[in-house]
Every structure is written in C-alpha cells, then in structure tokens.
N, C-alpha and C. Protein backbone atom coordinates (compact mmCIF):
# COMPACT_ATOMS: atom_id res chain seq x y z
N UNK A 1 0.82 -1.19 0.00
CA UNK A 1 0.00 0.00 0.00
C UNK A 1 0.86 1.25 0.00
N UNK A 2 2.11 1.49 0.15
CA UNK A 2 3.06 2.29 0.40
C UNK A 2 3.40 2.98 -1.15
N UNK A 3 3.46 2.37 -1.88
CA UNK A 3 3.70 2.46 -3.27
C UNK A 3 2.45 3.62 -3.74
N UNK A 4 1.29 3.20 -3.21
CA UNK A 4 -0.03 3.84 -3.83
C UNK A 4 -0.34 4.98 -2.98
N UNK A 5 0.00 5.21 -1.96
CA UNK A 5 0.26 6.29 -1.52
C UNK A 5 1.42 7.55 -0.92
N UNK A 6 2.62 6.86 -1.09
CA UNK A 6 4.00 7.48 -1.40
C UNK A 6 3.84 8.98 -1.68
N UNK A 7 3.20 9.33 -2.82
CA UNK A 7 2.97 10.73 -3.40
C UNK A 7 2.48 11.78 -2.25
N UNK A 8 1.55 11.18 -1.60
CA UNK A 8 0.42 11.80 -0.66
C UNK A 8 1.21 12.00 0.86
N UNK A 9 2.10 10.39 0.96
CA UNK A 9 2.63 11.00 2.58
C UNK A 9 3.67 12.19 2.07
N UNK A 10 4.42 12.47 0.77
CA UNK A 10 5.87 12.53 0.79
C UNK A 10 5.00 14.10 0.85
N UNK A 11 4.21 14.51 -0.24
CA UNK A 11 3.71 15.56 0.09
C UNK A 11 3.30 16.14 1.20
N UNK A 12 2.69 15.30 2.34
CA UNK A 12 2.16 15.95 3.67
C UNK A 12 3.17 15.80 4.63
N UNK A 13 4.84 15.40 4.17
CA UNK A 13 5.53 15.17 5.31
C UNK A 13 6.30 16.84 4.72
N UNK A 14 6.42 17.03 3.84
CA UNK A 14 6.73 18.06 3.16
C UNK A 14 6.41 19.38 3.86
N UNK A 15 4.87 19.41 4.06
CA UNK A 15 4.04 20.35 4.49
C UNK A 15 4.04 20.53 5.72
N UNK A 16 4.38 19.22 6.48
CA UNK A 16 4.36 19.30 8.18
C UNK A 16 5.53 19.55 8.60
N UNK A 17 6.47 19.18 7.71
CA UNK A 17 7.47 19.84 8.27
C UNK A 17 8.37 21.16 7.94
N UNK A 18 7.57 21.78 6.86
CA UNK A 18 7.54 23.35 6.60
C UNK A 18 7.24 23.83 7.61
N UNK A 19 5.52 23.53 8.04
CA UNK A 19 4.85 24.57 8.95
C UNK A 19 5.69 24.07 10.17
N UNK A 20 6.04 23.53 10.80
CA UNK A 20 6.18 22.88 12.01
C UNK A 20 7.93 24.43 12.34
N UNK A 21 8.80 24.14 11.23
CA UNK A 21 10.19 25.04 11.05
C UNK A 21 9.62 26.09 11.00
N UNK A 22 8.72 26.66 10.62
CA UNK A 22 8.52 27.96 10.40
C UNK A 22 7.89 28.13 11.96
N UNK A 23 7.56 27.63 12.41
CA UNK A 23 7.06 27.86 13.85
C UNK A 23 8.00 28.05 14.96
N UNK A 24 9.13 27.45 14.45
CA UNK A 24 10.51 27.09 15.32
C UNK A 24 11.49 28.64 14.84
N UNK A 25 11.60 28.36 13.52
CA UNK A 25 12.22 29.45 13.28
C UNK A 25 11.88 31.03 13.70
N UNK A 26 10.56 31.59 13.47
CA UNK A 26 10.17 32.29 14.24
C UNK A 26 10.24 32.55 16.06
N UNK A 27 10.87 31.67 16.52
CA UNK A 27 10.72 31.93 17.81
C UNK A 27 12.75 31.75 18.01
N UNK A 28 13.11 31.24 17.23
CA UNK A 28 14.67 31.41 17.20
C UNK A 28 15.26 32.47 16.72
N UNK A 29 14.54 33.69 15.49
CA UNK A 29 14.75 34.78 15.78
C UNK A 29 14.46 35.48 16.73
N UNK A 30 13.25 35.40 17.00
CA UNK A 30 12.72 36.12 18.48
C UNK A 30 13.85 36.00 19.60
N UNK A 31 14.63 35.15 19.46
CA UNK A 31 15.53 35.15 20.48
C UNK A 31 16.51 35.65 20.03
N UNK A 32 16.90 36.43 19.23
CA UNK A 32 18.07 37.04 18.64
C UNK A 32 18.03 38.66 18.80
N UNK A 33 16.99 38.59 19.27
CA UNK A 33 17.01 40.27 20.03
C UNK A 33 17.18 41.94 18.50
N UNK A 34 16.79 40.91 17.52
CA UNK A 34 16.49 42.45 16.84
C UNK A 34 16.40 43.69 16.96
N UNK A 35 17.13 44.77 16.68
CA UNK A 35 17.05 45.93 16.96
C UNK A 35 15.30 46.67 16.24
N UNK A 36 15.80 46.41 14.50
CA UNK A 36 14.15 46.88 13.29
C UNK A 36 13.68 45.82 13.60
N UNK A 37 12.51 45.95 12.81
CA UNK A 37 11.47 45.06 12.31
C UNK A 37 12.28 44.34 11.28
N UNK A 38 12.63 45.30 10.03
CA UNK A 38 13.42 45.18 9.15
C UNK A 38 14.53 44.19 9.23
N UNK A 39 15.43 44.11 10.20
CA UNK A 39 16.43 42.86 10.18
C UNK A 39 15.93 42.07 11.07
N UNK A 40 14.99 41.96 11.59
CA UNK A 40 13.88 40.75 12.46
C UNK A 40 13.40 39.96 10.99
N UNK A 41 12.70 40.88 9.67
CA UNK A 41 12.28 40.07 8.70
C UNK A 41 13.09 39.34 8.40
N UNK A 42 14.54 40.38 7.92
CA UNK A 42 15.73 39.59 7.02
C UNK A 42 15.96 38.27 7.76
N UNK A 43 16.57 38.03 9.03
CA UNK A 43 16.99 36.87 9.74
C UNK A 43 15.44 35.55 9.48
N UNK A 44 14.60 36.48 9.81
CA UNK A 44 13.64 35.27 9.34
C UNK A 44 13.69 34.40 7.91
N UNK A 45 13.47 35.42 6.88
CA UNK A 45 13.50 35.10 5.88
C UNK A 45 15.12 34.39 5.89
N UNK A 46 16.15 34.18 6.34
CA UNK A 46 17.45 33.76 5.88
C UNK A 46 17.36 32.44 6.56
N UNK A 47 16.52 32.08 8.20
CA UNK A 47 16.39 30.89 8.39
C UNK A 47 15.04 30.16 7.99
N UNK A 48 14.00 30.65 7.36
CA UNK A 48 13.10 29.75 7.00
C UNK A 48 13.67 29.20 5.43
N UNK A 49 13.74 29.93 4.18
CA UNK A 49 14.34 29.38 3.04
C UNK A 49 15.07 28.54 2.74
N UNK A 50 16.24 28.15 3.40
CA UNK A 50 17.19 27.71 2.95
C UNK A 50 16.73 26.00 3.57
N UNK A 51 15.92 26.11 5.19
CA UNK A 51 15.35 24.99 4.97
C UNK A 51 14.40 24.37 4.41
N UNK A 52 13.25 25.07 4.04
CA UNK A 52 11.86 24.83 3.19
C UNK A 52 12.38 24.44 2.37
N UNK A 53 13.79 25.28 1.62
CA UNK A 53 13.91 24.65 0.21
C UNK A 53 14.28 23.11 0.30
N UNK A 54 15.10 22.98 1.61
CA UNK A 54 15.60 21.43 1.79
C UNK A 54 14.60 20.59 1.58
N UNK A 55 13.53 20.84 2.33
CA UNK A 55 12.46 20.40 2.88
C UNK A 55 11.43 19.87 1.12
N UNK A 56 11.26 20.85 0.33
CA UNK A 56 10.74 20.74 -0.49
C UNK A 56 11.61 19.79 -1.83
N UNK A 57 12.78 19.90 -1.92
CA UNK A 57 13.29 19.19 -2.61
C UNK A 57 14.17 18.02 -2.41
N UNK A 58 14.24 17.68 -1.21
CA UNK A 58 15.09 16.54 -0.95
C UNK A 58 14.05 15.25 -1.06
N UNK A 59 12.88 15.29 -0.90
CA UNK A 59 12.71 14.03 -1.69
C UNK A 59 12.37 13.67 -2.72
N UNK A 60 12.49 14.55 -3.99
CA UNK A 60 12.41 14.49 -5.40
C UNK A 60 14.28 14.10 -5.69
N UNK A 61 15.46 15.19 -5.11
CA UNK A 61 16.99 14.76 -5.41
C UNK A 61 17.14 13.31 -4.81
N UNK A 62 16.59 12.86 -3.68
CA UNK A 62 16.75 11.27 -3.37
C UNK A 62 15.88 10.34 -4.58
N UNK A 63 14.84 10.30 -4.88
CA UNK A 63 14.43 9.47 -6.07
C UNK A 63 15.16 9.80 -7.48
N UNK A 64 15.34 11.26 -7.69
CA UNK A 64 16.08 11.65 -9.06
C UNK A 64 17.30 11.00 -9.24
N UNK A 65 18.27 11.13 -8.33
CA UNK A 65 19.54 11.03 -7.97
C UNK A 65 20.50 9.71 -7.31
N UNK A 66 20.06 9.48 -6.49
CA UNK A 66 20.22 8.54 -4.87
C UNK A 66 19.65 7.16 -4.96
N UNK A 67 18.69 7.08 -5.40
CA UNK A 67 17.80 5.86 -5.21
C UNK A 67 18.62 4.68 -5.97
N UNK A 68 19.02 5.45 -7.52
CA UNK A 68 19.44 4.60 -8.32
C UNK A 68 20.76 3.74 -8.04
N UNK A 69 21.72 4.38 -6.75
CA UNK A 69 22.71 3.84 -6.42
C UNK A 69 23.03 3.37 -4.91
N UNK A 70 21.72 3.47 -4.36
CA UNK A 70 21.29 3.92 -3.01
C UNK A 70 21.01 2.27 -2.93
N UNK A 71 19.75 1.59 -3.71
CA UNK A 71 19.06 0.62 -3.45
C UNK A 71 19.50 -0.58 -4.15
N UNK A 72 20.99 -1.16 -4.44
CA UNK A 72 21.19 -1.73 -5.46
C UNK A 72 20.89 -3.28 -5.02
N UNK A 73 20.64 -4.01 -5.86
CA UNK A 73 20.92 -5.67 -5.62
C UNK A 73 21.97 -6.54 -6.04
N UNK A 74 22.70 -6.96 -5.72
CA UNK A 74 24.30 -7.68 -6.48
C UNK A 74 23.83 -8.80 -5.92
N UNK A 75 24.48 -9.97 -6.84
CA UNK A 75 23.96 -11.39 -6.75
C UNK A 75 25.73 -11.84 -7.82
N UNK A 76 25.70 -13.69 -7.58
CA UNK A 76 26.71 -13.86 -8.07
C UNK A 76 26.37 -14.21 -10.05
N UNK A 77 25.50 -13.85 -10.08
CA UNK A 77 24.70 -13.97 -11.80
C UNK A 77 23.42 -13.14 -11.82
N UNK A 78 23.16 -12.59 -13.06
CA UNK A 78 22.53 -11.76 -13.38
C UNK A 78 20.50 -12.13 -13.27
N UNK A 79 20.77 -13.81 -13.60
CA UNK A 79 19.37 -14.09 -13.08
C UNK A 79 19.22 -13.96 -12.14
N UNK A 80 19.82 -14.25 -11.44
CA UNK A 80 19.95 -14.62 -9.76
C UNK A 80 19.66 -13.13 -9.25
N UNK A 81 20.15 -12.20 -9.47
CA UNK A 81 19.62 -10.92 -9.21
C UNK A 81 18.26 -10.50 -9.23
N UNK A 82 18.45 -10.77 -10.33
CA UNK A 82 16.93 -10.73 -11.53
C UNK A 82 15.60 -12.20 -10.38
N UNK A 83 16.24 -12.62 -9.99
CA UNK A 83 15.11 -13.35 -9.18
C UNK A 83 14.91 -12.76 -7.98
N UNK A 84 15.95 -12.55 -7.31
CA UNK A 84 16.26 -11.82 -5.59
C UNK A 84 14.84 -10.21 -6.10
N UNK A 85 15.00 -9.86 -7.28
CA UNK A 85 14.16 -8.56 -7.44
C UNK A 85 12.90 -8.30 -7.18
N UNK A 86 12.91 -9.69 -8.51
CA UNK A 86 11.23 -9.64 -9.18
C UNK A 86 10.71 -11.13 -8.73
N UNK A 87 11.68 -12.15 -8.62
CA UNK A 87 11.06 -13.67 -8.55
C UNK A 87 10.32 -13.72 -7.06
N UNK A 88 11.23 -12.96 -6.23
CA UNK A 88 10.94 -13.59 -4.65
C UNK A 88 9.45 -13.06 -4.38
N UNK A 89 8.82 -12.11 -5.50
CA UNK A 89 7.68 -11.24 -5.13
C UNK A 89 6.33 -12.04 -6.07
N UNK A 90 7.21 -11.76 -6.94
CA UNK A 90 6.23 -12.50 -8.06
C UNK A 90 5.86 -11.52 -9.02
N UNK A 91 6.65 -10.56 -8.95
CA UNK A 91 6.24 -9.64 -9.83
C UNK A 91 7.17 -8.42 -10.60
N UNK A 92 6.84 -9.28 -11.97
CA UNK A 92 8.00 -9.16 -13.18
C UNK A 92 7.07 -7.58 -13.42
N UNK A 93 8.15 -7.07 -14.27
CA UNK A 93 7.91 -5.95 -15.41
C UNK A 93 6.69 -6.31 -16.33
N UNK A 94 5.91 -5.13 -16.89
CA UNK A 94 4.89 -5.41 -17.07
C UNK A 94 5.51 -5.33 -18.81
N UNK A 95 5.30 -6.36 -19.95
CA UNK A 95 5.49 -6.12 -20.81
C UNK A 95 6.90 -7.31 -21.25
N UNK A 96 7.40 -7.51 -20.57
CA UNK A 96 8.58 -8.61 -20.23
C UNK A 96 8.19 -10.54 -19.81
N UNK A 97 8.87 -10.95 -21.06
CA UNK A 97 7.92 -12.39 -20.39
C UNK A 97 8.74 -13.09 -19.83
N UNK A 98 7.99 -13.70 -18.33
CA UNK A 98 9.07 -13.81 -17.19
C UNK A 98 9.63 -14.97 -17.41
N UNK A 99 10.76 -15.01 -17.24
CA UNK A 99 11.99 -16.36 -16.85
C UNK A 99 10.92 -17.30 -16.17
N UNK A 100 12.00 -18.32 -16.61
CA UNK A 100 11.61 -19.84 -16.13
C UNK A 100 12.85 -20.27 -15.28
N UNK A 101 12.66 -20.62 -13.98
CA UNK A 101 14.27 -20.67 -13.54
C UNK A 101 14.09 -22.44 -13.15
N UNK A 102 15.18 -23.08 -13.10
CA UNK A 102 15.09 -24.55 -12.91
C UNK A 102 14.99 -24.43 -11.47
N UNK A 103 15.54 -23.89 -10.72
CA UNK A 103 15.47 -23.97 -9.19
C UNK A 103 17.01 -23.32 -8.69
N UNK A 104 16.59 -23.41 -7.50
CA UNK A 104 17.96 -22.81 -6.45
C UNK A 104 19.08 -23.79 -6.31
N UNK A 105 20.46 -23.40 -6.74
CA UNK A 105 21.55 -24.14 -6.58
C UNK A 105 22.65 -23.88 -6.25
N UNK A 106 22.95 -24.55 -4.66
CA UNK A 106 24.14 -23.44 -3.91
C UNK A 106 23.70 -22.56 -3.82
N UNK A 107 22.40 -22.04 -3.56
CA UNK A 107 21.75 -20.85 -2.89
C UNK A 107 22.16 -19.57 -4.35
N UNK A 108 22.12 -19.87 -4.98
CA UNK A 108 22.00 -19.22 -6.54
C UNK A 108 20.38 -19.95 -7.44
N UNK A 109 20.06 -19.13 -8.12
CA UNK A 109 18.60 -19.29 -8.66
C UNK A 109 19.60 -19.46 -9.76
N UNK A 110 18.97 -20.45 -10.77
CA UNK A 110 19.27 -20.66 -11.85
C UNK A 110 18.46 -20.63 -13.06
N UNK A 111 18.27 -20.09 -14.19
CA UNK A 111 17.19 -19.93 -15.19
C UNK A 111 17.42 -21.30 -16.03
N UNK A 112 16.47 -21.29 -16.95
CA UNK A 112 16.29 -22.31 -18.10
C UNK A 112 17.23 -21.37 -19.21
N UNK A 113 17.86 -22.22 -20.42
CA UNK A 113 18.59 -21.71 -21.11
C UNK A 113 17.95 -21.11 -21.94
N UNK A 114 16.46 -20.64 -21.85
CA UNK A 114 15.74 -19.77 -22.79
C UNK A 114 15.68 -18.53 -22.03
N UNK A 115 15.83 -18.09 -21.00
CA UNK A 115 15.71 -17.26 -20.25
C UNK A 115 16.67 -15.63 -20.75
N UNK A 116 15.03 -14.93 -20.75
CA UNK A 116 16.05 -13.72 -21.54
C UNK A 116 15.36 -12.23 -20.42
N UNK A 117 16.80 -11.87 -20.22
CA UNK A 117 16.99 -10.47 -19.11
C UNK A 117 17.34 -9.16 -19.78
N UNK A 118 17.20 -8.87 -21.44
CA UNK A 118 17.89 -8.22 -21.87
C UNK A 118 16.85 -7.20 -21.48
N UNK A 119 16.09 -6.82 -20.71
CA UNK A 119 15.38 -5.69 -20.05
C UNK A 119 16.11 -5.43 -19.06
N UNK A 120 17.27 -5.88 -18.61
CA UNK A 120 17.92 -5.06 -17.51
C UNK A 120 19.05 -4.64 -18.11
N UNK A 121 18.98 -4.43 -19.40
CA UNK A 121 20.75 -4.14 -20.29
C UNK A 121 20.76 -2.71 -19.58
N UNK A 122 20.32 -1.52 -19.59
CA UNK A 122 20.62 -0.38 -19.05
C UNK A 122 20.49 -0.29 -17.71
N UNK A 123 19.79 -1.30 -16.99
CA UNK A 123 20.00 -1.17 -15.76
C UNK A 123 20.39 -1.90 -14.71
N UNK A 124 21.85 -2.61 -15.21
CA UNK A 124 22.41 -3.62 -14.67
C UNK A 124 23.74 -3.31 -14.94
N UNK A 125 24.67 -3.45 -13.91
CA UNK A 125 26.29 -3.84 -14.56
C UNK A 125 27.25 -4.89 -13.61
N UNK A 126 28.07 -5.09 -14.24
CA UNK A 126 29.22 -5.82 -13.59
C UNK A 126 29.83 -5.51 -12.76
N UNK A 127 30.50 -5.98 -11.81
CA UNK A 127 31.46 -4.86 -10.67
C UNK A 127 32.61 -5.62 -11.21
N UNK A 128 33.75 -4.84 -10.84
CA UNK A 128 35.00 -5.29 -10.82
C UNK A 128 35.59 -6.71 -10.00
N UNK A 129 34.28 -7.23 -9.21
CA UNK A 129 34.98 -8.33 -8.52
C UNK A 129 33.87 -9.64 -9.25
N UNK A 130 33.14 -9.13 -9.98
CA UNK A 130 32.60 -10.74 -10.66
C UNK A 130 30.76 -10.15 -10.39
N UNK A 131 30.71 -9.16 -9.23
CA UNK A 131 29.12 -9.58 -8.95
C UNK A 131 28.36 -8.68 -10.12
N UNK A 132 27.11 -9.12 -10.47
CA UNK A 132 25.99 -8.86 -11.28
C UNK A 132 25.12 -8.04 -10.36
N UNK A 133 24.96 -6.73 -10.30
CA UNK A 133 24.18 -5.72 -10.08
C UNK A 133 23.25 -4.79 -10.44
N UNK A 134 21.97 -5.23 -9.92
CA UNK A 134 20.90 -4.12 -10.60
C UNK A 134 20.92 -3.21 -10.17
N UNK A 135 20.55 -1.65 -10.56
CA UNK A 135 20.54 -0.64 -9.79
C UNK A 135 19.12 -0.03 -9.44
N UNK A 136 19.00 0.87 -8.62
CA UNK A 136 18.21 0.66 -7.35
C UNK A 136 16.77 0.83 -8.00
N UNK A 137 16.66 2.14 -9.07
CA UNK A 137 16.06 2.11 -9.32
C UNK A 137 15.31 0.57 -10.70
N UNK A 138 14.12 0.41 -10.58
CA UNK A 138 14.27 -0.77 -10.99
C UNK A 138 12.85 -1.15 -12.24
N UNK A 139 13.56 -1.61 -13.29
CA UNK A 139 12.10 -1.49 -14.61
C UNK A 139 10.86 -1.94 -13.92
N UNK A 140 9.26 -1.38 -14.27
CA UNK A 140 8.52 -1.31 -13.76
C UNK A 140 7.71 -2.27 -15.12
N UNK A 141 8.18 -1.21 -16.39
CA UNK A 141 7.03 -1.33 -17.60
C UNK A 141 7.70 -1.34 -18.88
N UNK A 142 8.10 -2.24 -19.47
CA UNK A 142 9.06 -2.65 -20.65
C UNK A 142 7.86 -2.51 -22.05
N UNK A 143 8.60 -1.74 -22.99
CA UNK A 143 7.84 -2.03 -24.41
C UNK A 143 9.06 -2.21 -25.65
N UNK A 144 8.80 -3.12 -26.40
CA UNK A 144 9.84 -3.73 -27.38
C UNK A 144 9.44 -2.91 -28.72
N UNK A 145 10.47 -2.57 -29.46
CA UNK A 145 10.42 -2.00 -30.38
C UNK A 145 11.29 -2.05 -31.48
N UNK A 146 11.57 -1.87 -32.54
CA UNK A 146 12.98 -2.10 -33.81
C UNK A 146 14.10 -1.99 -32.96
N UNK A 147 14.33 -0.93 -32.04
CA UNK A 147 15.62 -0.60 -31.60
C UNK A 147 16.05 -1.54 -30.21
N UNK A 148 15.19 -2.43 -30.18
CA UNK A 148 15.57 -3.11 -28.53
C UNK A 148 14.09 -3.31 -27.65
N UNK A 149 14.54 -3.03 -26.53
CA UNK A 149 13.89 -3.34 -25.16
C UNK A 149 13.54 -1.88 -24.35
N UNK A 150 13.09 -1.17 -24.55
CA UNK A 150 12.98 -0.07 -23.27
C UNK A 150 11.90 -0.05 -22.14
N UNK A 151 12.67 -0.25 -21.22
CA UNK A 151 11.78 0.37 -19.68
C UNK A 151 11.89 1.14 -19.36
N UNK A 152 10.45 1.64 -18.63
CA UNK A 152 10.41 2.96 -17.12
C UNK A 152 10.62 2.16 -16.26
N UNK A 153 11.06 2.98 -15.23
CA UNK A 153 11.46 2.42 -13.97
C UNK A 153 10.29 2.73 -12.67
N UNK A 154 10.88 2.33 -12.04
CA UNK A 154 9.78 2.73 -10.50
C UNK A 154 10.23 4.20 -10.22
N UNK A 155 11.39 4.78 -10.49
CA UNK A 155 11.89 6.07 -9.97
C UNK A 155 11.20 6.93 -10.99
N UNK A 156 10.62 6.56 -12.37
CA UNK A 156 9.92 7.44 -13.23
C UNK A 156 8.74 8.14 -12.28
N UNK A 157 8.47 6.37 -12.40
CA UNK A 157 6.83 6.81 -11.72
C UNK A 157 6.78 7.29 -10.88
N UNK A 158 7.79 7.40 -9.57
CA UNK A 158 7.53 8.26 -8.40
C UNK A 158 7.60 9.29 -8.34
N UNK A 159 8.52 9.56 -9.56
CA UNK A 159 9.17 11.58 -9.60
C UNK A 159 7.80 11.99 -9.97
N UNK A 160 7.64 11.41 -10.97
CA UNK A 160 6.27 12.01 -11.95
C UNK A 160 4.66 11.97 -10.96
N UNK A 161 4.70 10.92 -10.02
CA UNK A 161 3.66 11.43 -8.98
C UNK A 161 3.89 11.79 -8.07
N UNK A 162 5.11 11.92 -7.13
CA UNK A 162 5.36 12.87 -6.23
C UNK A 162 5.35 14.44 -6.82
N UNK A 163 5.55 14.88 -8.03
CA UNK A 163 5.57 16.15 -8.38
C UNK A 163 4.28 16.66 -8.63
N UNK A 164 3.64 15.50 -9.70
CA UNK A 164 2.05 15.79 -9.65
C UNK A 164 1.36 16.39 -8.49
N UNK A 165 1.19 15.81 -7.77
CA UNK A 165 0.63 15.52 -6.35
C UNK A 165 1.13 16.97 -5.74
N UNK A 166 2.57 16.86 -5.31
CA UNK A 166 2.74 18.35 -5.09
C UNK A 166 2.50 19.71 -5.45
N UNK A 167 2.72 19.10 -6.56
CA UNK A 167 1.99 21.07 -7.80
C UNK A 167 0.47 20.90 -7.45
N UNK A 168 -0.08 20.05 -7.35
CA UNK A 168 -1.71 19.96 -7.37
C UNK A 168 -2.00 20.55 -6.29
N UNK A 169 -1.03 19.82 -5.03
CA UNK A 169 -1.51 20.35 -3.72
C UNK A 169 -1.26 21.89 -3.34
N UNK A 170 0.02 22.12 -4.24
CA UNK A 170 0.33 23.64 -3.98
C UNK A 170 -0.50 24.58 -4.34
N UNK A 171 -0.95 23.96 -5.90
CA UNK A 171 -1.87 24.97 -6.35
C UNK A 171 -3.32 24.98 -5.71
N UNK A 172 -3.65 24.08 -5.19
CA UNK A 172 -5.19 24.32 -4.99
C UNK A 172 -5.01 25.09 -3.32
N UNK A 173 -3.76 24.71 -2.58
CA UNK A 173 -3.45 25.90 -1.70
C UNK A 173 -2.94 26.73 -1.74
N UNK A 174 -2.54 27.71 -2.86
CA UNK A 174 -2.39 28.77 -3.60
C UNK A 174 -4.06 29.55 -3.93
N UNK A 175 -4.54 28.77 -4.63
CA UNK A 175 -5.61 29.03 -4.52
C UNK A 175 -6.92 29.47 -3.53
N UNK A 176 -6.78 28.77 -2.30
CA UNK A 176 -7.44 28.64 -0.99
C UNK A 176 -7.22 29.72 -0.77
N UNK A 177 -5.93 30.50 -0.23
CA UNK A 177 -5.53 31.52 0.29
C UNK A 177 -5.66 32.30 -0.61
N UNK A 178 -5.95 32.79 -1.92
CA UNK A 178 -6.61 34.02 -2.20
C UNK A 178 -7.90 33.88 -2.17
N UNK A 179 -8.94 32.51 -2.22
CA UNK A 179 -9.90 32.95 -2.30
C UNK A 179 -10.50 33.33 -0.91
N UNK A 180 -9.77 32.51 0.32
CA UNK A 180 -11.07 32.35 1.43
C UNK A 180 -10.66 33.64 1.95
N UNK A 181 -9.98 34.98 1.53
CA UNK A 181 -10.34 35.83 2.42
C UNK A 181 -11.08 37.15 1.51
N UNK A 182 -11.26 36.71 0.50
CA UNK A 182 -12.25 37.74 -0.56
C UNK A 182 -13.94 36.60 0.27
N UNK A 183 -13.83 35.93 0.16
CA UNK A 183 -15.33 35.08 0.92
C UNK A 183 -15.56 35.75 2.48
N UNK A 184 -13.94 35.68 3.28
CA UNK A 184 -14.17 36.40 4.82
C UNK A 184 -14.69 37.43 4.58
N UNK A 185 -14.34 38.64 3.93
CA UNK A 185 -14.24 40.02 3.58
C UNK A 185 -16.08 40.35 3.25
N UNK A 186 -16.67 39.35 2.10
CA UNK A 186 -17.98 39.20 1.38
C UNK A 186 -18.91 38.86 3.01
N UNK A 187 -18.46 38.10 3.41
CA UNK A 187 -19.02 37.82 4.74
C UNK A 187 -19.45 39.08 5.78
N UNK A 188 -17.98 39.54 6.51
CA UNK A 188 -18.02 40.45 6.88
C UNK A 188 -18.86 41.44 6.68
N UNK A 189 -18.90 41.99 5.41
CA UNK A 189 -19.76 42.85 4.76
C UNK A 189 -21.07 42.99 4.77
N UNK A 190 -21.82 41.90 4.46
CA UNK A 190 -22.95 41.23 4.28
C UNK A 190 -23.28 41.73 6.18
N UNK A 191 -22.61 40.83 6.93
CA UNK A 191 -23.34 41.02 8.38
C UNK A 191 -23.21 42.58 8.84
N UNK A 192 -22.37 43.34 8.83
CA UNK A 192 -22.54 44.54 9.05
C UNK A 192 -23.98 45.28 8.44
C-alpha cells in the first residue's frame, strides 16, 4: 500500500514539516534580540528558506539522484539478481515475459537456457569483482520495439507522482488563500 500512496505522505511530510520550522524558526529569531522590524524580517527570511527549500526538494533529489545507487541488488549472476528482485515477489515488469528458472543451486537461482533479461541491459552492470548488479532504481514497464527493449522504472513513476501531487496540492493551496479571504471580507460585509 506504500507504493499507492507514497505521493500523498511525501507531500504531507513536506508540508508538516515546513509549517512545524517555520514555527521554530520564528521563535529562534525572536531570540536574537532584533534591533528593526526590518532585520527581524531579514533573519527570518534567511532561516526559514534555505530549509523549506531542503524540505521541499530533498525528496524528489533522493528518487532523481540517490535511489538509483542507493538501493542496489548484487547477486553472483545476473538471473539470480533478476530473481532476488522480481522472482521472490512475483512480480516481473509489465510487458517482459518472465523467466523460467530450474530452481535454487548453492543458494543461486538458476534460469532455463531460454531465459532472456535483456530488459535489464541499461539497468544492470558488472562490478570489478565478478558480482551482477541491478541498480536501485528498478524497470517497472518494458515495451519492445525495432531498436531493442525499453523500460520505465519505479523512480519514473515516483518523480512524476510525487511532483504531480505536489503542484496539485500547492496549487489548490495557492488558490485557498486568495480565495477564502475575498469570501471572509464578502461575509463580513454582508453582516454589518
């Protein structure tokens, strides 16, 4: 269930922990004894930004960036990886027709000699000591075409709905705050 809602916590952890710093930060200038108003703003504004911005983009640079080298799987063969991924779950790439493996040997998964992985050609390599490594981020949705094999990955899909999700949420609270105080104001009015 984490997968299907990912977008929604990453966004509201986003938000809680904006408002939560800005609550903190405000009271950590307050303790800095300002002479103006004027360099009471500046200090504010110099400690809320620099973390919001953290706040707002560090979990888009961890999936963009991080994930892909962050989450890797190494195995002593490339099926064997390729099983530790997708076999132990049961759930291959959508578009990819799954391996047939003969069974576990010496604690290595072994495929049938028809067995074809060339959906992990871009997202797999060798290490210098022999092991077969997928990287973190990992094909989701394979489509075959003249030129090969191409997949999206899981890190597509998350950037692309963690950002969704965020612009949506920003904007419709962008929105909120100009409208509900032309509605207070209409209110106001009205009862007077």
């Amino acid at each position: 269930w984490t997968r299907k809602y990912i977008s929604y916590i990453t966004t509201g952890l986003i938000y809680v922990f904006s408002f939560l710093w800005d609550q903190l930060a405000i009271r950590l200038v307050n303790a800095q004894n300002h002479r103006t108003e004027g360099r009471w703003e500046h200090a504010l504004v110099l400690t809320i930004v620099p973390v919001r911005l953290f706040f707002a983009l560090y979990p888009f640079l961890v999936v963009a960036f991080v994930k892909k080298y962050a989450n890797m799987t190494c195995s002593s063969s490339l099926a064997d990886a390729a099983y530790q991924v997708y076999g132990e779950h049961g759930k291959w790439p959508l578009g990819v027709d799954v391996p047939a493996y003969l069974g576990n040997v010496n604690g290595t998964w072994v495929p049938t000699s028809g067995a074809d992985f060339a959906f992990l050609n871009h997202h797999a390599y060798q290490s210098q000591s022999g092991q077969h490594c997928i990287l973190g981020c990992l094909p989701q949705e394979c489509f075959k075409d003249h030129g090969g094999i191409h997949c999206v990955t899981d890190c597509v899909w998350q950037l692309e709905s963690n950002l969704m999700v965020f612009f949506l949420t920003h904007c419709l609270g962008t929105l909120a705050s100009l409208v509900a105080p032309i509605i207070l104001a209409r209110f106001a009015v009205i009862q007077e």
